[in-house]
Protein backbone atom coordinates (compact mmCIF):
# COMPACT_ATOMS: atom_id res chain seq x y z
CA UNK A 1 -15.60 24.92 0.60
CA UNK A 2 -17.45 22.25 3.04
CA UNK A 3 -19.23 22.72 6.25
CA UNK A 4 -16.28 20.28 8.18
CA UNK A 5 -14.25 20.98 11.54
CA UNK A 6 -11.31 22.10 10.60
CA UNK A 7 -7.98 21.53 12.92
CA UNK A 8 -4.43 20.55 12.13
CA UNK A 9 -5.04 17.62 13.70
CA UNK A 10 -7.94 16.09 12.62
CA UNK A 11 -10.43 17.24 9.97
CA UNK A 12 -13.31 15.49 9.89
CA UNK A 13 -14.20 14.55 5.48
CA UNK A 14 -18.40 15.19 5.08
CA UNK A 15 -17.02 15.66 1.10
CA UNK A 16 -18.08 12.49 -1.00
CA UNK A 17 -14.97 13.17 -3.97
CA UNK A 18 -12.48 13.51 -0.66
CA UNK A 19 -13.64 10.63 1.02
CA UNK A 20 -13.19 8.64 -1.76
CA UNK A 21 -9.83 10.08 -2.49
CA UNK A 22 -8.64 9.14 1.30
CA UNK A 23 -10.29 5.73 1.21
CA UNK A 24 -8.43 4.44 -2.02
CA UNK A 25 -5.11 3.73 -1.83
CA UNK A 26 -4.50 3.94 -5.43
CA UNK A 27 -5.73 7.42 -5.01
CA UNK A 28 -4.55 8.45 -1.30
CA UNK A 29 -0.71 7.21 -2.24
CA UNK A 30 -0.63 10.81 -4.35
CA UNK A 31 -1.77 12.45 -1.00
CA UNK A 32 1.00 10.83 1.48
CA UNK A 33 4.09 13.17 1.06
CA UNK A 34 2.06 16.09 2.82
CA UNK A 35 0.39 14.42 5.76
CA UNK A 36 2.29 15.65 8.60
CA UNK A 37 5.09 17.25 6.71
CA UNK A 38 5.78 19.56 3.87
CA UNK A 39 7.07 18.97 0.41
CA UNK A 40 7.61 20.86 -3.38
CA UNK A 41 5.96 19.18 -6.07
CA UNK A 42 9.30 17.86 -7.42
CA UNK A 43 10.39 15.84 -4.19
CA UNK A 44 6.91 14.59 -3.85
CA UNK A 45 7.17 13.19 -7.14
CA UNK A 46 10.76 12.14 -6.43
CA UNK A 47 9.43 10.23 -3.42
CA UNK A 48 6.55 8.44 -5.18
CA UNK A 49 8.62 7.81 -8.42
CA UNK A 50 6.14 9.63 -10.60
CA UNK A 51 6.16 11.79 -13.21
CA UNK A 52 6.02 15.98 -11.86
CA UNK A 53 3.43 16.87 -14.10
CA UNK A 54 0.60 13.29 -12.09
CA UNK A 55 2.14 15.23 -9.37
CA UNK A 56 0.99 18.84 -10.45
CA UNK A 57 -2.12 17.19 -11.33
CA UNK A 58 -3.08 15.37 -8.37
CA UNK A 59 -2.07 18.44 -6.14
CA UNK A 60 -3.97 20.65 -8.00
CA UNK A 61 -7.35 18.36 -7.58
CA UNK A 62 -6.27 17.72 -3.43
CA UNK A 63 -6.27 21.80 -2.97
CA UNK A 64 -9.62 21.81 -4.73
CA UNK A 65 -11.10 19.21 -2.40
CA UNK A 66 -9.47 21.31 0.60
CA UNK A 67 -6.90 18.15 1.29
CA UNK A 68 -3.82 20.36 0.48
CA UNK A 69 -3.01 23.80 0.86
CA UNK A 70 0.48 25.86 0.27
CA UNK A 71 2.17 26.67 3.25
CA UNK A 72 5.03 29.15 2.01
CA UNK A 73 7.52 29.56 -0.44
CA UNK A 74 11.04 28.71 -0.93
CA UNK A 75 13.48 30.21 -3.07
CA UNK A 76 15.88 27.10 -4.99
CA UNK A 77 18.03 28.07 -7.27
CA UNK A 78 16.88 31.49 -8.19
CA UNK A 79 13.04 30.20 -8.20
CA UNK A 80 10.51 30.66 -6.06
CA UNK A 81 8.78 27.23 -5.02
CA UNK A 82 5.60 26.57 -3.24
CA UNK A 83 5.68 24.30 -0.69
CA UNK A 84 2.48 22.06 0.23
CA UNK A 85 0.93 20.51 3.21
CA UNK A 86 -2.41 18.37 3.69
CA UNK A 87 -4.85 20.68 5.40
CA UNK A 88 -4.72 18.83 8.94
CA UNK A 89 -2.17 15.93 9.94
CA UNK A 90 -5.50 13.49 10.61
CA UNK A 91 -8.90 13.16 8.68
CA UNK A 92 -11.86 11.18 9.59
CA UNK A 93 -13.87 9.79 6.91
CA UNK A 94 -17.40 8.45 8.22
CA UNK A 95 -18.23 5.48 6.81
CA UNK A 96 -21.89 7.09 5.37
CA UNK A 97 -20.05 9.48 3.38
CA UNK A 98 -17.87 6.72 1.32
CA UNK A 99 -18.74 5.55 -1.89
CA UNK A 100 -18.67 1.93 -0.14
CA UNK A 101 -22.00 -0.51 0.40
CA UNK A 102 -20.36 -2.68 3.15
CA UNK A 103 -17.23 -2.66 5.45
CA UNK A 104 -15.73 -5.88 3.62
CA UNK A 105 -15.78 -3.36 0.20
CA UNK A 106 -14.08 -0.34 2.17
CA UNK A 107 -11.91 -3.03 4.07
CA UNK A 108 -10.55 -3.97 0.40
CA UNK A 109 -9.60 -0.84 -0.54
CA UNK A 110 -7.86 -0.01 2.46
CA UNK A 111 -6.18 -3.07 2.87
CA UNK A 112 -4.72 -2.61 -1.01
CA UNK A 113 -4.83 -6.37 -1.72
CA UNK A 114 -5.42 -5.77 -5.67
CA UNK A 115 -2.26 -3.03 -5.63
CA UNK A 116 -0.33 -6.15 -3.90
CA UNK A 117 -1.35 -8.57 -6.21
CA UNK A 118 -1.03 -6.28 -9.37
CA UNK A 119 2.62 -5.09 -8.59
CA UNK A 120 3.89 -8.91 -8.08
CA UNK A 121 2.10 -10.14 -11.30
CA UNK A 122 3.71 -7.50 -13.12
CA UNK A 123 7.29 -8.40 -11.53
CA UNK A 124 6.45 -12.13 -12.20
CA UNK A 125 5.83 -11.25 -15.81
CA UNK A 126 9.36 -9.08 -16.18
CA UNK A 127 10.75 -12.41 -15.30
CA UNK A 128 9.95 -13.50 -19.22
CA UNK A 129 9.23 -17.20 -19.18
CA UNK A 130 6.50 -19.15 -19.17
CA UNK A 131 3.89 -19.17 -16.33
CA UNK A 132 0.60 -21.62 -14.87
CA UNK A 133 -0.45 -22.53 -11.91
CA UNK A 134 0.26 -25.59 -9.90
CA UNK A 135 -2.06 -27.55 -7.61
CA UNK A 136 -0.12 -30.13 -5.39
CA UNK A 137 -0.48 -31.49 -1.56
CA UNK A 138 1.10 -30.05 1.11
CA UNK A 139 1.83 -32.37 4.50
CA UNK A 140 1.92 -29.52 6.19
CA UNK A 141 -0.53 -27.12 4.37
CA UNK A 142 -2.89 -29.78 2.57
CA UNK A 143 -3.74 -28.73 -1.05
CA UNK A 144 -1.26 -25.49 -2.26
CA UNK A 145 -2.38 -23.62 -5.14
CA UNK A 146 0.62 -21.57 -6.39
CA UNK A 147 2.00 -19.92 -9.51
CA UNK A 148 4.75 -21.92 -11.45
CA UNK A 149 7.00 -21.33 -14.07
CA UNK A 150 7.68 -23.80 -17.30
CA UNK A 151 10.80 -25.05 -18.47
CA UNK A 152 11.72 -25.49 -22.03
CA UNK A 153 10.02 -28.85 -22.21
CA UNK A 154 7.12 -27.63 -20.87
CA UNK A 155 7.32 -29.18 -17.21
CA UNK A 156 5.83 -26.68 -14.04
CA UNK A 157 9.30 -26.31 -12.13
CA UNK A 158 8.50 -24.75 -9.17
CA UNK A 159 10.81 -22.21 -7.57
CA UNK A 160 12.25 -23.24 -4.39
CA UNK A 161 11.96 -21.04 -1.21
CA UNK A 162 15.58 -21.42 -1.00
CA UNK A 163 16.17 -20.25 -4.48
CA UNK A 164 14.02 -17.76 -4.10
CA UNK A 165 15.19 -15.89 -1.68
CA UNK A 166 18.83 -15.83 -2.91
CA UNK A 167 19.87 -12.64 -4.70
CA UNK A 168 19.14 -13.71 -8.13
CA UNK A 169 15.16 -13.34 -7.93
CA UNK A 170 13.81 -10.17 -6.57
CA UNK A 171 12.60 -9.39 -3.21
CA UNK A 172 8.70 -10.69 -3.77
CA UNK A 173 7.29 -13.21 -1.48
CA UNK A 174 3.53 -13.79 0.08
CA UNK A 175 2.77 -16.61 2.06
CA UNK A 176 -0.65 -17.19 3.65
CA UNK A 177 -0.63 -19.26 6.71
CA UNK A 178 -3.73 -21.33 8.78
CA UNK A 179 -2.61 -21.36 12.46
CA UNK A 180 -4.00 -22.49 15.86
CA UNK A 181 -2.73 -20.06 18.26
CA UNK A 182 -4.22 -19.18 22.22
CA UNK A 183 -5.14 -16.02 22.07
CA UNK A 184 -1.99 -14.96 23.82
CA UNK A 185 0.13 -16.49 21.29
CA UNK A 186 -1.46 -14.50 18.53
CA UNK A 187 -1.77 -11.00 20.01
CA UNK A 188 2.62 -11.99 20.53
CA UNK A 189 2.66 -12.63 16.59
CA UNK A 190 0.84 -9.67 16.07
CA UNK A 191 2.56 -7.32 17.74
CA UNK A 192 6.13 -9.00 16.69
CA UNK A 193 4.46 -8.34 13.44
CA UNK A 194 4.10 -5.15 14.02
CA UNK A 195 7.69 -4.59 15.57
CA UNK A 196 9.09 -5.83 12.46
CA UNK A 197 7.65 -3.73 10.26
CA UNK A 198 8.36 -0.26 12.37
CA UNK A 199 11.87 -2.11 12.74
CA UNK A 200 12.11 -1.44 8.47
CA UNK A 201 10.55 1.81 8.35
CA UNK A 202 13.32 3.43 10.50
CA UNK A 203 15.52 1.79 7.77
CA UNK A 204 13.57 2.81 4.81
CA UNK A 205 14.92 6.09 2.91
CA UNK A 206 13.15 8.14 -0.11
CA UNK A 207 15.62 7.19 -2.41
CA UNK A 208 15.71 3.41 -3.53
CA UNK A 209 12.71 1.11 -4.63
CA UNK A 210 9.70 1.41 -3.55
CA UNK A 211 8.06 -1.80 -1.93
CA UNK A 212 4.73 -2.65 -0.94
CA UNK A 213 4.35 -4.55 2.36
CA UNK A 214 0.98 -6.21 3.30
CA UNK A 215 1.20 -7.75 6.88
CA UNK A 216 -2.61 -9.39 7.89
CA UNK A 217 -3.49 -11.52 10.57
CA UNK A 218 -7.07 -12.38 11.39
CA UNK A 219 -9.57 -14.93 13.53
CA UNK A 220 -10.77 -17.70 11.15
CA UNK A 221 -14.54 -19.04 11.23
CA UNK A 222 -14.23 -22.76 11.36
CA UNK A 223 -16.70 -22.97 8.42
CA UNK A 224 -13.79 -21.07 6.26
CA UNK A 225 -11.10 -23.60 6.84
């Protein structure tokens, strides 16, 4: 349906509702069980916890858009079932054809910093309790500002790290950091960064929760600090 190279390996997006569709995570999550592998409806669903009939639905708009095609057909249980694949294993999406005005706007939507912060306020709020916000110096950090929960008399009692991290509160934590590092010493934290996180992937399963992990590291102006 669009004038676009076509390859299974890359496919470059000239389609404004597809670009936006790959540039959105909120969006592009739907579209992640059949980049680079196949999948039926039911254990793409399975895989992203939702409902089969989002699934159906979001499918169903990706094979208008030319992101997803059926591949074949499987027969389960006396049923014949259509399995799905994204219509190359890469796509480009040039920045002109996004529905972006800057890089900082495209930047936010790829880097999913709303999801992150949406998921842990709704964990923090199935907590129950009583929540505000708690300004206090750091000798370390200098001013913190961080979310704290109220005791019955109505006194911020912050959560310890320790506490925390133990079993009884669930696995939600985001720390943000101001370091002076050489420029060797930061491209090592990156890429130990980075060798943590494939380190968890090659332990992470379909079945289980579902986590969202934002890793960042970035150069600091001087006028930001």
């Amino acid at each position: 349906m669009e004038d676009e190279k076509l390859t299974r390996e890359r496919r470059t997006i000239i389609h404004p509702a597809a670009a936006r569709v790959l540039t959105d995570i909120s969006e592009r999550r739907f579209l992640d069980p059949f980049i680079k592998r196949e999948s039926s409806l039911s254990d793409a669903a399975k895989e992203l916890g939702i409902k089969l009939n989002t699934m159906h639905y979001r499918v169903k708009r990706f094979m208008a858009l030319g992101l997803v095609s059926v591949v074949r057909e499987e027969l389960r249980k006396g049923k014949r079932i259509k399995i799905y694949r994204a219509s190359a294993d890469e796509f480009f999406v040039p920045f002109k054809v996004t529905p972006y005005t800057s890089l900082k706007i495209l930047l936010d939507q790829l880097g999913a910093l709303d999801q992150f912060v949406q998921n842990a306020a709704d964990t923090l709020a199935r907590q129950g309790g009583t929540w505000g916000v708690l300004v206090a110096g750091d000798k370390e950090d200098g001013v913190r500002v961080k979310l704290s929960p109220i005791d019955n008399k109505g006194i911020p009692t912050p959560i310890s790290l320790v506490a925390w991290l133990d079993k009884t509160h669930p696995a939600l934590w985001e720390s943000e950091k101001i370091l002076r590092l050489d420029f060797e010493t930061a491209k090592m934290l990156q890429n130990e960064l980075y060798e943590l996180l494939q380190k968890y992937q090659q332990k992470g399963k379909t079945a289980g929760q579902a986590y969202f992990l934002l890793l960042g590291l970035t150069p600091l102006k001087e006028e930001n600090l």
